[in-house]
Protein backbone atom coordinates (compact mmCIF):
# COMPACT_ATOMS: atom_id res chain seq x y z
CA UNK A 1 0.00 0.00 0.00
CA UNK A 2 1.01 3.53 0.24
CA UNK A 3 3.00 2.81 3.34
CA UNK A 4 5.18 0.56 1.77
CA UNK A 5 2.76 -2.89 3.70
CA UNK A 6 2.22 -6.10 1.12
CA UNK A 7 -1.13 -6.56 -0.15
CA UNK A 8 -0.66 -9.23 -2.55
CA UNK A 9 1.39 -10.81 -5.41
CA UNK A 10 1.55 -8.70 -8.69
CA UNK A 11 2.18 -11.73 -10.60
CA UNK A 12 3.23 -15.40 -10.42
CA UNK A 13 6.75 -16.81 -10.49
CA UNK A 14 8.12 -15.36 -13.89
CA UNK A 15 10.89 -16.94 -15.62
CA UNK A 16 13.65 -14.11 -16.51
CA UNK A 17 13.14 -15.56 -20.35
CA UNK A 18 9.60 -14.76 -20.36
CA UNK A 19 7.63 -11.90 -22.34
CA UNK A 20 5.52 -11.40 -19.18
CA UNK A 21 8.58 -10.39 -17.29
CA UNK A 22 10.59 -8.79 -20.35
CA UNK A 23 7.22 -6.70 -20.88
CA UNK A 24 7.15 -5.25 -17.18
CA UNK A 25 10.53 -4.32 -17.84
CA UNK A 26 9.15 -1.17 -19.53
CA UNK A 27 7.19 -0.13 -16.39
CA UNK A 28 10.05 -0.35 -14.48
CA UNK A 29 12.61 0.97 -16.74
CA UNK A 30 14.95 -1.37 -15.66
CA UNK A 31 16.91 -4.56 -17.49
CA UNK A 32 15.62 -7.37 -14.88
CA UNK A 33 16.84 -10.28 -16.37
CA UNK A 34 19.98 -8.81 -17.77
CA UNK A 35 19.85 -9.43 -21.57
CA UNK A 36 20.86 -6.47 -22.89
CA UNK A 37 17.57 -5.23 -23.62
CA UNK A 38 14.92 -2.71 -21.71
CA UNK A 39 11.83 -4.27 -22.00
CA UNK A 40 10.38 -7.43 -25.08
CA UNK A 41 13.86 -8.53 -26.89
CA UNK A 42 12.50 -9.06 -30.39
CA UNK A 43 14.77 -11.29 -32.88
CA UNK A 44 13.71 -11.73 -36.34
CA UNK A 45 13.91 -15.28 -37.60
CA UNK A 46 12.77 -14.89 -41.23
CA UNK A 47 11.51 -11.86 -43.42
CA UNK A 48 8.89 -13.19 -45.97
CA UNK A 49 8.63 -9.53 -47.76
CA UNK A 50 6.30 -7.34 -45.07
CA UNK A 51 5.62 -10.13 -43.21
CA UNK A 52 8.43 -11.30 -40.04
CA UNK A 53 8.47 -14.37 -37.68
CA UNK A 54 10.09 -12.77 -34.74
CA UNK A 55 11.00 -14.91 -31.64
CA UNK A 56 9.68 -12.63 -28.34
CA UNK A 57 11.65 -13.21 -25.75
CA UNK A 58 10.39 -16.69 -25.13
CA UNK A 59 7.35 -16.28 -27.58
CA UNK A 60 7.10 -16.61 -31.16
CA UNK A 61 5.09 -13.28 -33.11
CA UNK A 62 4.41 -12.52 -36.60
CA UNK A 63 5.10 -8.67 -37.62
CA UNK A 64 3.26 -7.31 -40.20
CA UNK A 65 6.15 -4.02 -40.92
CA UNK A 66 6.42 -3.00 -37.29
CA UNK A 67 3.38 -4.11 -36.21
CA UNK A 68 2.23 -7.57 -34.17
CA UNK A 69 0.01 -9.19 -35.89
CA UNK A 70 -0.31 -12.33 -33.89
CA UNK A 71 1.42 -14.78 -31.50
CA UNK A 72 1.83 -18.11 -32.24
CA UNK A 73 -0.66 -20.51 -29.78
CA UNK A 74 -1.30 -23.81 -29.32
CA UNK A 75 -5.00 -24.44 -28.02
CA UNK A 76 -5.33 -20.28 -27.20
CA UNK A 77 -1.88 -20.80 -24.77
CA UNK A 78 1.41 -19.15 -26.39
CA UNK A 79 3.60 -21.48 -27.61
CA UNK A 80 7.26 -20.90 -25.68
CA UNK A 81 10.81 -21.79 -26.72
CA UNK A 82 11.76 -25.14 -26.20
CA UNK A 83 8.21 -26.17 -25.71
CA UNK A 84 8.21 -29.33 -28.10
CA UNK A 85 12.05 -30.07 -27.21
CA UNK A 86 15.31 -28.45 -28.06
CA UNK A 87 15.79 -28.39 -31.63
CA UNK A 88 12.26 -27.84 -32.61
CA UNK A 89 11.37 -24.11 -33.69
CA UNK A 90 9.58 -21.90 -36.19
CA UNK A 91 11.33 -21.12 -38.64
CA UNK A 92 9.47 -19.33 -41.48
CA UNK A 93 5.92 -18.00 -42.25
CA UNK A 94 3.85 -16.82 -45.42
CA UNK A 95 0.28 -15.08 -45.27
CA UNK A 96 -2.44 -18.01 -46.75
CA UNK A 97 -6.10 -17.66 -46.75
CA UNK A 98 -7.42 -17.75 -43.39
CA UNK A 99 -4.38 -17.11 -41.57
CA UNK A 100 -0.76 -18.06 -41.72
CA UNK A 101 1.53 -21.10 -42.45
CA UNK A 102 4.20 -21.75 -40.43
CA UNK A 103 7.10 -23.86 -40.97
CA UNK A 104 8.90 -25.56 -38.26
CA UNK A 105 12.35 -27.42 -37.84
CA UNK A 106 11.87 -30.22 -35.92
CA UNK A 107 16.35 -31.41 -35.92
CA UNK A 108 17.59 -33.74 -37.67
CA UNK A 109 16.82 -32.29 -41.35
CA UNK A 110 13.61 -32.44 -40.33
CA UNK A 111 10.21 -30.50 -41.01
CA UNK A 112 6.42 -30.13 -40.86
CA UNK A 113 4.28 -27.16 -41.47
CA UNK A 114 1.22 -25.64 -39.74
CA UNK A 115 -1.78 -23.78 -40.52
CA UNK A 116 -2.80 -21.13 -38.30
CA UNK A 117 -5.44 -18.17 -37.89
CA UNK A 118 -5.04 -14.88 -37.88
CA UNK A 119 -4.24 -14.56 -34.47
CA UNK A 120 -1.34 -17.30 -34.79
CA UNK A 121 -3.70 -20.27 -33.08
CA UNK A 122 -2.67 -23.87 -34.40
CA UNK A 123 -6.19 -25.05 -36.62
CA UNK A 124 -4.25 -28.03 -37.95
CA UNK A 125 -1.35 -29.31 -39.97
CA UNK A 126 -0.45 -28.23 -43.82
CA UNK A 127 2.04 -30.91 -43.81
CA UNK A 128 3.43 -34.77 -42.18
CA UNK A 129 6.93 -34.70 -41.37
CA UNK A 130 9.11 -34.05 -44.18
CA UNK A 131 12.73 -34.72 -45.01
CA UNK A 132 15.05 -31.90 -45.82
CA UNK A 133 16.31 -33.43 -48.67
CA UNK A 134 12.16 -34.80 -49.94
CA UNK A 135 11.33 -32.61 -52.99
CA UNK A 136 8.00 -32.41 -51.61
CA UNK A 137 9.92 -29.99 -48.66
CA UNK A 138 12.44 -28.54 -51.10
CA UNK A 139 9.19 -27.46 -53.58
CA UNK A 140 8.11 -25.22 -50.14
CA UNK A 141 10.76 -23.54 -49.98
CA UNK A 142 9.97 -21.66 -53.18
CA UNK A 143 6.83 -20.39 -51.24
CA UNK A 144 8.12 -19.81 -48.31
CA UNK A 145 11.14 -17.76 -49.89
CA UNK A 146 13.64 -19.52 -47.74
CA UNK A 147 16.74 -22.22 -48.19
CA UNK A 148 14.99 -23.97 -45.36
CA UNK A 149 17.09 -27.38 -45.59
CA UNK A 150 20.19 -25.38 -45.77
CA UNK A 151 21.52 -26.69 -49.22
CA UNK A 152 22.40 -23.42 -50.25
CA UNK A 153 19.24 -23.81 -53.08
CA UNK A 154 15.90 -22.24 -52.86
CA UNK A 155 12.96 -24.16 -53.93
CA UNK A 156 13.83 -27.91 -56.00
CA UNK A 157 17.79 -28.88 -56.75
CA UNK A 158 18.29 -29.59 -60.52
CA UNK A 159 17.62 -32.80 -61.66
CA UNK A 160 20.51 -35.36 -62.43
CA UNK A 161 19.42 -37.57 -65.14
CA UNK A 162 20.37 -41.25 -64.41
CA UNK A 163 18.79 -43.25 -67.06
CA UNK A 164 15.80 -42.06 -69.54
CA UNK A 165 14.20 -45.75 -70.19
CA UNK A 166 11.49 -45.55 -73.02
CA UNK A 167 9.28 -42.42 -71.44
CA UNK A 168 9.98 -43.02 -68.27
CA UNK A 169 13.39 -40.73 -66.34
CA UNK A 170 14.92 -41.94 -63.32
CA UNK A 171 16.44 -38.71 -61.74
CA UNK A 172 18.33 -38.02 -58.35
CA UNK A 173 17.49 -34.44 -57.37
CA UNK A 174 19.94 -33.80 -54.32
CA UNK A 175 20.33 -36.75 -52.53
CA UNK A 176 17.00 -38.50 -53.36
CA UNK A 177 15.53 -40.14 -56.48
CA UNK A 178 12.80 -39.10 -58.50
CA UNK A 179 10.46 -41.11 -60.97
CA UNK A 180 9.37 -38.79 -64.20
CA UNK A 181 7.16 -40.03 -66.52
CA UNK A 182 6.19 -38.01 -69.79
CA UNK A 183 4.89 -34.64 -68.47
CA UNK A 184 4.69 -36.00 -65.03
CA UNK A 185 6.03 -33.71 -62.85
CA UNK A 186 7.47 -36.97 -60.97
CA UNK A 187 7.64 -38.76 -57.82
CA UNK A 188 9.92 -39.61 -55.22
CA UNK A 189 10.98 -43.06 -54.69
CA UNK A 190 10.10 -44.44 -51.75
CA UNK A 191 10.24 -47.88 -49.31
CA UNK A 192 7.71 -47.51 -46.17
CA UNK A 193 6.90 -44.08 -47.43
CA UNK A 194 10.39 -42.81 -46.54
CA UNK A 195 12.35 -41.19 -49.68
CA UNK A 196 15.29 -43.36 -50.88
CA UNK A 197 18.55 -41.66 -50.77
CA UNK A 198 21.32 -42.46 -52.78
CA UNK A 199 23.67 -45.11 -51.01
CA UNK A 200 21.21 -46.49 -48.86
CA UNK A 201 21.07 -49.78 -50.06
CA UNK A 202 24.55 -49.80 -51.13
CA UNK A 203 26.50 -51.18 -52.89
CA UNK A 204 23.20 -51.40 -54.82
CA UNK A 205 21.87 -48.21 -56.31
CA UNK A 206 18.85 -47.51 -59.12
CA UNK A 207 19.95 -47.39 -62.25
CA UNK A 208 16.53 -47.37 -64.21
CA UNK A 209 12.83 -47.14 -64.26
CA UNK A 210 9.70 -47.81 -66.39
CA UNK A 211 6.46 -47.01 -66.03
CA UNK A 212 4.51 -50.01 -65.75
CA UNK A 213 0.77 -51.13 -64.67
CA UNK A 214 -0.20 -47.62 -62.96
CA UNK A 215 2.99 -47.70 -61.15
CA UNK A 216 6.97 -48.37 -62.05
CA UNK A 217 9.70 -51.24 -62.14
CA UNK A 218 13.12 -49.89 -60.96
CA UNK A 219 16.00 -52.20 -61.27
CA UNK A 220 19.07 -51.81 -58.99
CA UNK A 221 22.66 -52.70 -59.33
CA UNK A 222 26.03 -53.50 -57.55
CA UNK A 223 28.04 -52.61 -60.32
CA UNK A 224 29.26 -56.02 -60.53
CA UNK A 225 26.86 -58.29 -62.24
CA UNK A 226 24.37 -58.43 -59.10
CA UNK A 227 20.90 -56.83 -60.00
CA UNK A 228 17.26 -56.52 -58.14
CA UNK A 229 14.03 -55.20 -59.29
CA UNK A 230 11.28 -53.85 -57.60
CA UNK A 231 7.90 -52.64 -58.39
CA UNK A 232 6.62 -49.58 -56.95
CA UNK A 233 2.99 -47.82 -56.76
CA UNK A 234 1.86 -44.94 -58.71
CA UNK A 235 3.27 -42.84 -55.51
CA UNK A 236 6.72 -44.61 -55.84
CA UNK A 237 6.61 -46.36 -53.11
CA UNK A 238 7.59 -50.11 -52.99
CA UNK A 239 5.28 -52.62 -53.16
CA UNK A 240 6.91 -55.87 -54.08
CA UNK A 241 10.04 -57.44 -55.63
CA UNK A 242 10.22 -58.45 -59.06
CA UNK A 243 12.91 -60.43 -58.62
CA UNK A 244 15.25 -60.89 -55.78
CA UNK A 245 19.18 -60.41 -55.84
CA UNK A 246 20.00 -62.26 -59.57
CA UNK A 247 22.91 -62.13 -62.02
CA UNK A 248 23.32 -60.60 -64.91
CA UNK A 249 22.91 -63.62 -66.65
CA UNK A 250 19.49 -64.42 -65.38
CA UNK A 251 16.27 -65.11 -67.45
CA UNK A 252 14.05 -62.77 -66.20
CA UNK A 253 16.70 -59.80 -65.86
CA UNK A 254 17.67 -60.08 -69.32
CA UNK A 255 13.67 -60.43 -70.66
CA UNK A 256 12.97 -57.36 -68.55
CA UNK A 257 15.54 -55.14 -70.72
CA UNK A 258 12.93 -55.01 -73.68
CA UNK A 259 10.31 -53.11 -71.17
CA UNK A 260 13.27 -51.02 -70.02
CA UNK A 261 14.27 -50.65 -73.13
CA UNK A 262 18.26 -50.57 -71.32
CA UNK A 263 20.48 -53.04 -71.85
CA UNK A 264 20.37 -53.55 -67.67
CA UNK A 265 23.66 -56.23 -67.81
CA UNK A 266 25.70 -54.44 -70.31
CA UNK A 267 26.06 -57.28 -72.31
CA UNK A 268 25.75 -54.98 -75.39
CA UNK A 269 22.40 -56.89 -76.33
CA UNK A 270 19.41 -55.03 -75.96
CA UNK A 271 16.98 -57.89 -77.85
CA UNK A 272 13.52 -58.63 -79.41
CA UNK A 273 12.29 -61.80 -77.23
CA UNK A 274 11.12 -64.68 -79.14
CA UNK A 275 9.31 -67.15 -76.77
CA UNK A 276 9.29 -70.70 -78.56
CA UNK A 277 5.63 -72.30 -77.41
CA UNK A 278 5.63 -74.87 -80.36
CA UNK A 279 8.24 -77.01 -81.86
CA UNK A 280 10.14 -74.60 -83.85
CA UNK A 281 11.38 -71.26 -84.13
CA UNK A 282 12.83 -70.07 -87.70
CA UNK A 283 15.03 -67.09 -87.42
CA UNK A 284 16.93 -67.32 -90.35
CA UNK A 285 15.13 -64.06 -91.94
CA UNK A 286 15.55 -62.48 -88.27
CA UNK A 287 16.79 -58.65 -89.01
CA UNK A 288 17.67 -57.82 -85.40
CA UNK A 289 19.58 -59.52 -82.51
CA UNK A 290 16.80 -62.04 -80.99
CA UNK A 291 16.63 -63.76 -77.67
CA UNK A 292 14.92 -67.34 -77.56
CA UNK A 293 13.73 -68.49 -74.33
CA UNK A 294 13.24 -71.88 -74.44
CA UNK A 295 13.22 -72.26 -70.15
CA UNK A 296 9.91 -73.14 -69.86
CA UNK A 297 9.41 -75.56 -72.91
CA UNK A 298 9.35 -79.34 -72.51
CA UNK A 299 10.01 -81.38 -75.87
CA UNK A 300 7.83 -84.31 -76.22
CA UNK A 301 11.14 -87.13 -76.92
CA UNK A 302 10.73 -90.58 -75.50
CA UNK A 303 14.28 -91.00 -74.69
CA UNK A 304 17.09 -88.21 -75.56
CA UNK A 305 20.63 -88.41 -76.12
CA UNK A 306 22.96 -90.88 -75.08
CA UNK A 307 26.38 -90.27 -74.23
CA UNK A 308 27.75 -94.18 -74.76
CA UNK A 309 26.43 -93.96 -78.80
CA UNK A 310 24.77 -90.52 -78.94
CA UNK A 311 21.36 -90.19 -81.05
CA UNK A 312 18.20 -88.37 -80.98
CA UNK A 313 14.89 -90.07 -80.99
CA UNK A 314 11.33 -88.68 -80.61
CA UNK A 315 10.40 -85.18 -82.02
CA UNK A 316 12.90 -82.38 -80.82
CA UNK A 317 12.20 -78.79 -80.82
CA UNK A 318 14.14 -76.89 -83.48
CA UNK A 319 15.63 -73.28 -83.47
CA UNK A 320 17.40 -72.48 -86.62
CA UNK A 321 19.12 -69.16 -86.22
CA UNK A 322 20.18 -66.62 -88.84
CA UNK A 323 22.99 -64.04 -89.94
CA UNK A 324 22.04 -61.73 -87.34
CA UNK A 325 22.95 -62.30 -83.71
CA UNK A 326 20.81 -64.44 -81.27
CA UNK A 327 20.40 -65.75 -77.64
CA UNK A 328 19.41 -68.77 -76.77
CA UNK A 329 18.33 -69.19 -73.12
CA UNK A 330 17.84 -72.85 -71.88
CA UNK A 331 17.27 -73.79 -68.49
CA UNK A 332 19.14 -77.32 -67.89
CA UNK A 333 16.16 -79.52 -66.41
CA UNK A 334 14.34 -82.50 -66.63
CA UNK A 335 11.57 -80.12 -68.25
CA UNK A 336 13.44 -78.69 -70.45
CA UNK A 337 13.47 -81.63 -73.27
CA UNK A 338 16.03 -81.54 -76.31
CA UNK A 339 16.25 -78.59 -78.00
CA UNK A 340 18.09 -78.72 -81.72
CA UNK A 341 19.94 -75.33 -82.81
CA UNK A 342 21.17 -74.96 -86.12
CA UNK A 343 23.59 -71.79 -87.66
CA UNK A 344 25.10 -71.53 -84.21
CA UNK A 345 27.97 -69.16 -84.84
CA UNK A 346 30.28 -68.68 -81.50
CA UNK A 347 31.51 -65.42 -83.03
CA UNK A 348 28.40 -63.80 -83.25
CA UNK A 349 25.27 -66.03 -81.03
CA UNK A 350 24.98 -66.65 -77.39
CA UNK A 351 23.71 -69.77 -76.16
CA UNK A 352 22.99 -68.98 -71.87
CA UNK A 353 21.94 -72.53 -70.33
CA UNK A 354 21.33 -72.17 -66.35
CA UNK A 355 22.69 -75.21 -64.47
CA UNK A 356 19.82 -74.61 -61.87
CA UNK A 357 22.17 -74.72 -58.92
CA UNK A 358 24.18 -77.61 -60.44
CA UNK A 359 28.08 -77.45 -60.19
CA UNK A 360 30.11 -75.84 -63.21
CA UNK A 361 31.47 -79.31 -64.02
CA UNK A 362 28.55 -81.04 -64.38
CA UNK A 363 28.00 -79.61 -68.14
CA UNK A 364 29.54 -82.04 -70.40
CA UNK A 365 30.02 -82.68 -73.92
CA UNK A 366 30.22 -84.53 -76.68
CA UNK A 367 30.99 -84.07 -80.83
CA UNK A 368 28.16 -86.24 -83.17
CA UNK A 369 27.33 -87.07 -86.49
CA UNK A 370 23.57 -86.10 -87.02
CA UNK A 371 22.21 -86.66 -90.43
CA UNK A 372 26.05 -86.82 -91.84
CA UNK A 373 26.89 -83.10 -90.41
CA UNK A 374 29.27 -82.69 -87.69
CA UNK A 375 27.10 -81.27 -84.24
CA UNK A 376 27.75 -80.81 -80.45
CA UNK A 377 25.72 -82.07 -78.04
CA UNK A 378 25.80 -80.05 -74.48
CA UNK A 379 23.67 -81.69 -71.24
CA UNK A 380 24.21 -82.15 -67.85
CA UNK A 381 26.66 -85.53 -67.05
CA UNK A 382 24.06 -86.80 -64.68
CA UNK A 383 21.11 -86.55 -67.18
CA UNK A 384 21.87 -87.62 -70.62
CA UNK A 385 18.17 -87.04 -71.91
CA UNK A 386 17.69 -83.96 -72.40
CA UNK A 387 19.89 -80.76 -73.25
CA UNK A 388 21.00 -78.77 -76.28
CA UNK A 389 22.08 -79.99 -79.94
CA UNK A 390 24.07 -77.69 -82.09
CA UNK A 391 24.56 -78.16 -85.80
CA UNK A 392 25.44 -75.88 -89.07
CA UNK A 393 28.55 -75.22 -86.63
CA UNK A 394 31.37 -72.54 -87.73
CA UNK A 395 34.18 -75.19 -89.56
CA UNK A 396 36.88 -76.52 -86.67
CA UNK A 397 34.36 -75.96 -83.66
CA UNK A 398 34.68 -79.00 -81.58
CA UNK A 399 33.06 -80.12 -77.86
CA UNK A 400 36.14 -80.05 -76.24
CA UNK A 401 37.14 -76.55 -77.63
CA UNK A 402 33.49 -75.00 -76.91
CA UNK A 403 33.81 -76.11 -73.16
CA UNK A 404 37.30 -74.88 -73.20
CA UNK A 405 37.72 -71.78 -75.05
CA UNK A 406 34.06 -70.84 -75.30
CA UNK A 407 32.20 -70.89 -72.40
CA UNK A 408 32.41 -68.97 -69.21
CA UNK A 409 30.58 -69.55 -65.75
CA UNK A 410 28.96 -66.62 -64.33
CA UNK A 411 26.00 -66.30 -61.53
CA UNK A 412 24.98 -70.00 -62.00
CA UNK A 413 25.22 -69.82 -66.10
CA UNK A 414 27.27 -71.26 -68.67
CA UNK A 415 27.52 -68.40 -71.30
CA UNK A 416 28.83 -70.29 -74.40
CA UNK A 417 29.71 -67.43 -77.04
C-alpha cells in the first residue's frame, strides 16, 4: 500500500526468459533479467517480404512491418521456446487464406508445417513430417522464400538424369531419387513411405525405371553383375520385388531389358524376345539380334541323347538361327526336353543354359554325327536325356574346344559365345 505494507502478489513466479517479465521491464525501466535489452527482446527469424516471424523473448510473433500481428498458440496458450524439445522451432511464415503457415524445424533435417489463424492459433497441420532433402519440402521452400534445408538452393535442386528408359526418367534431385514419366512432374521413390537416398542400399543403387501397370519397375545394381528389381505404386513407393538379388545372366533380368528398353547387364544386347511355345522357331530371316527363351518348354522325346552312342529319338524342338545375332536361353532340367539349334555361330550367337544350382562341371560334352553333319551335343553328365544340340557349326568348332575356349561360368550360367 502507500506505506510501503504487502497486499498481494503482482504476478506469479516469472521466468527471466519470459515476455511477461521482459514486458514489465518497460514499467520499471529497468533490465531485470539482464539481456541487454529494456523491455520485449524481439529477434527476427525470417523476413517473408512485409511479413516477419520474430521470436519474443520466449514467444514466437508474426510482424506485419512494425506491427504484431499475432502470436503463435497452441490451443489459445502461447507457444514458448523449447516447448516441443530443443531443436524444434519456427522457422518461417507466409500469409495463406485464413491465416498463416508456419514452418517448423523439428532437428535432424527435419520439417512439418502448420496452418494457423489470424491470431497465430494452431487449426491443424499443412504438412506430415518431411525430409530436408524430400522434394516435396524442397518445392516449399519456393513459397516460403527460404533455403529452409540449408543446401544453399531455394525451392527444387536440378535434376541429375540417371537413365531415360522408353518415357519413363529416373532422376536423383539432391540426394534422393525421383520417378518422371512423360509430363509428369514426378515422384519420389520411396520404401515404407520414406524417400530413398542415394547409397542407402549400397553397394546397390537404381539405375533405371519404367512405367509399368499404374505404377513403375526400378532395377538396382552392384556394379558387378548383381541386379534386383522392384515394383513400386503410382506414388513410388515399394510394393513388391520383381525379382530378388539375380545375375546378370538371369532369365528374367535379361527379358525385362525389352520393357526397359536398357540393356540392364551391359552385355551390349538389348533384344527382341522370341518365346518358342511350339516345336520350332525359324530365325533365319531375323533382321535384329533375338533372344529365344526356351526355359519353360518341354520337348515331347521318348528318350534323348545318349552319351555311350549318342542319337536323338522322338520329335525335338528346333531353333534355326540366322545371320544376325541371337540368344538362346535354356534352363538345364528335366523339363526342359532336347532342344536342336542350327547356324550356331560362337563369333556372333549366345547360347545362356542355367545349371539350376548344379556345379560348373557337371555340363559335359560330346561331338556327333547327325544326319552326316558334324554337331555338339551339351547336357548335364548326370542326365543324358535332355539338353542342347548344335549343328550348321562354324568349320573346326569342336566339344572339347566350346567347353574350353568358349564358355564362361557366371552367376549360375554357362555363357557359351
Amino acid at each position: 500500500d502507500a506505506n510501503g505494507n504487502y497486499t498481494g502478489s503482482a504476478t506469479g513466479v516469472l521466468a527471466g526468459s519470459s515476455a511477461a517479465l521482459e514486458s514489465l521491464e518497460t514499467t520499471f525501466g529497468t533490465d531485470l533479467n539482464g539481456d541487454g535489452t529494456n523491455g520485449v527482446k524481439l529477434t527476427t527469424i525470417e523476413t517473408n517480404g512485409a511479413l516477419k516471424l520474430v521470436q519474443a523473448a520466449n514467444e514466437y510473433q508474426l510482424y506485419q512491418g512494425s506491427t504484431a500481428v499475432a502470436t503463435l498458440m497452441l490451443s489459445g496458450a502461447a507457444v514458448v521456446t523449447g516447448q516441443f524439445g530443443t531443436a524444434v522451432a519456427p522457422v518461417a511464415v507466409i500469409a495463406a487464406t485464413s491465416g498463416y503457415e508456419v514452418m517448423w524445424s523439428l532437428g535432424n533435417n527435419q520439417f512439418v508445417a502448420w496452418n494457423v489463424d489470424a491470431n497465430g492459433n494452431y487449426t491443424g497441420s499443412a504438412t506430415g513430417v518431411l525430409a530436408g532433402s524430400s522434394a516435396a519440402l524442397e518445392s516449399l521452400e519456393t513459397n516460403f522464400g527460404t533455403d529452409l534445408n540449408g543446401d544453399g538452393t531455394i525451392g527444387p535442386k536440378p535434376t541429375t538424369i540417371v537413365q531415360v528408359d522408353n518415357t519413363t526418367t529416373l532422376g536423383l534431385v539432391g540426394s534422393t531419387y525421383v520417378l518422371i514419366n512423360g509430363s509428369n512432374p514426378g515422384v519420389e521413390l520411396q520404401v515404407g513411405g520414406a524417400p530413398v537416398t542415394a547409397g542407402q542400399f549400397a553397394p546397390y543403387n537404381p539405375i533405371g525405371a519404367v512405367a509399368v501397370g499404374g505404377g513403375y519397375d526400378v532395377a538396382f545394381s552392384n556394379g558387378a553383375d548383381s541386379f534386383i528389381v522392384w515394383n513400386v505404386d503410382s506414388t513410388g513407393n515399394f510394393s513388391s520385388l520383381v525379382t530378388g538379388v539375380v545375375s546378370g545372366q538371369n532369365f528374367t533380368l535379361e527379358q525385362l531389358e525389352q520393357q526397359f528398353n536398357q540393356d540392364l547387364n551391359g552385355d551390349g544386347r538389348l533384344s527382341t524376345q522370341v518365346i518358342n511355345t511350339g516345336t520350332t522357331a525359324n530365325l533365319s530371316t531375323a533382321s535384329q539380334v533375338t533372344t529365344v527363351d526356351l526355359a519353360a518348354n518341354s520337348a515331347s522325346v521318348t528318350a534323348g541323347l545318349n552319351t555311350g552312342a549318342i542319337s536323338i529319338t522322338g520329335s525335338p524342338d528346333t531353333v534355326t538361327l540366322g545371320s544376325v545375332a541371337a540368344t538362346v536361353e535354356f534352363s538345364l532340367t528335366s523339363t526342359s526336353g532336347i532342344e536342336t539349334i542350327a547356324g550356331f555361330q560362337y563369333t556372333l550367337d549366345d547360347l545362356n543354359i542355367d545349371l539350376m544350382g548344379a556345379a560348373n562341371s557337371v555340363l559335359s560334352a560330346s561331338d556327333i554325327t547327325l544326319g552326316a553333319q558334324h554337331g555338339i551335343a551339351i547336357y548335364a553328365g548326370t542326365d543324358t536325356h535332355h539338353g542342347i544340340v548344335l549343328t550348321g557349326l562354324n568349320s573346326g568348332l569342336t566339344a572339347a574346344n566350346l567347353l574350353t575356349s568358349h564358355t564362361s561360368f557366371v552367376g549360375g550360367h554357362a555363357i557359351i559365345t
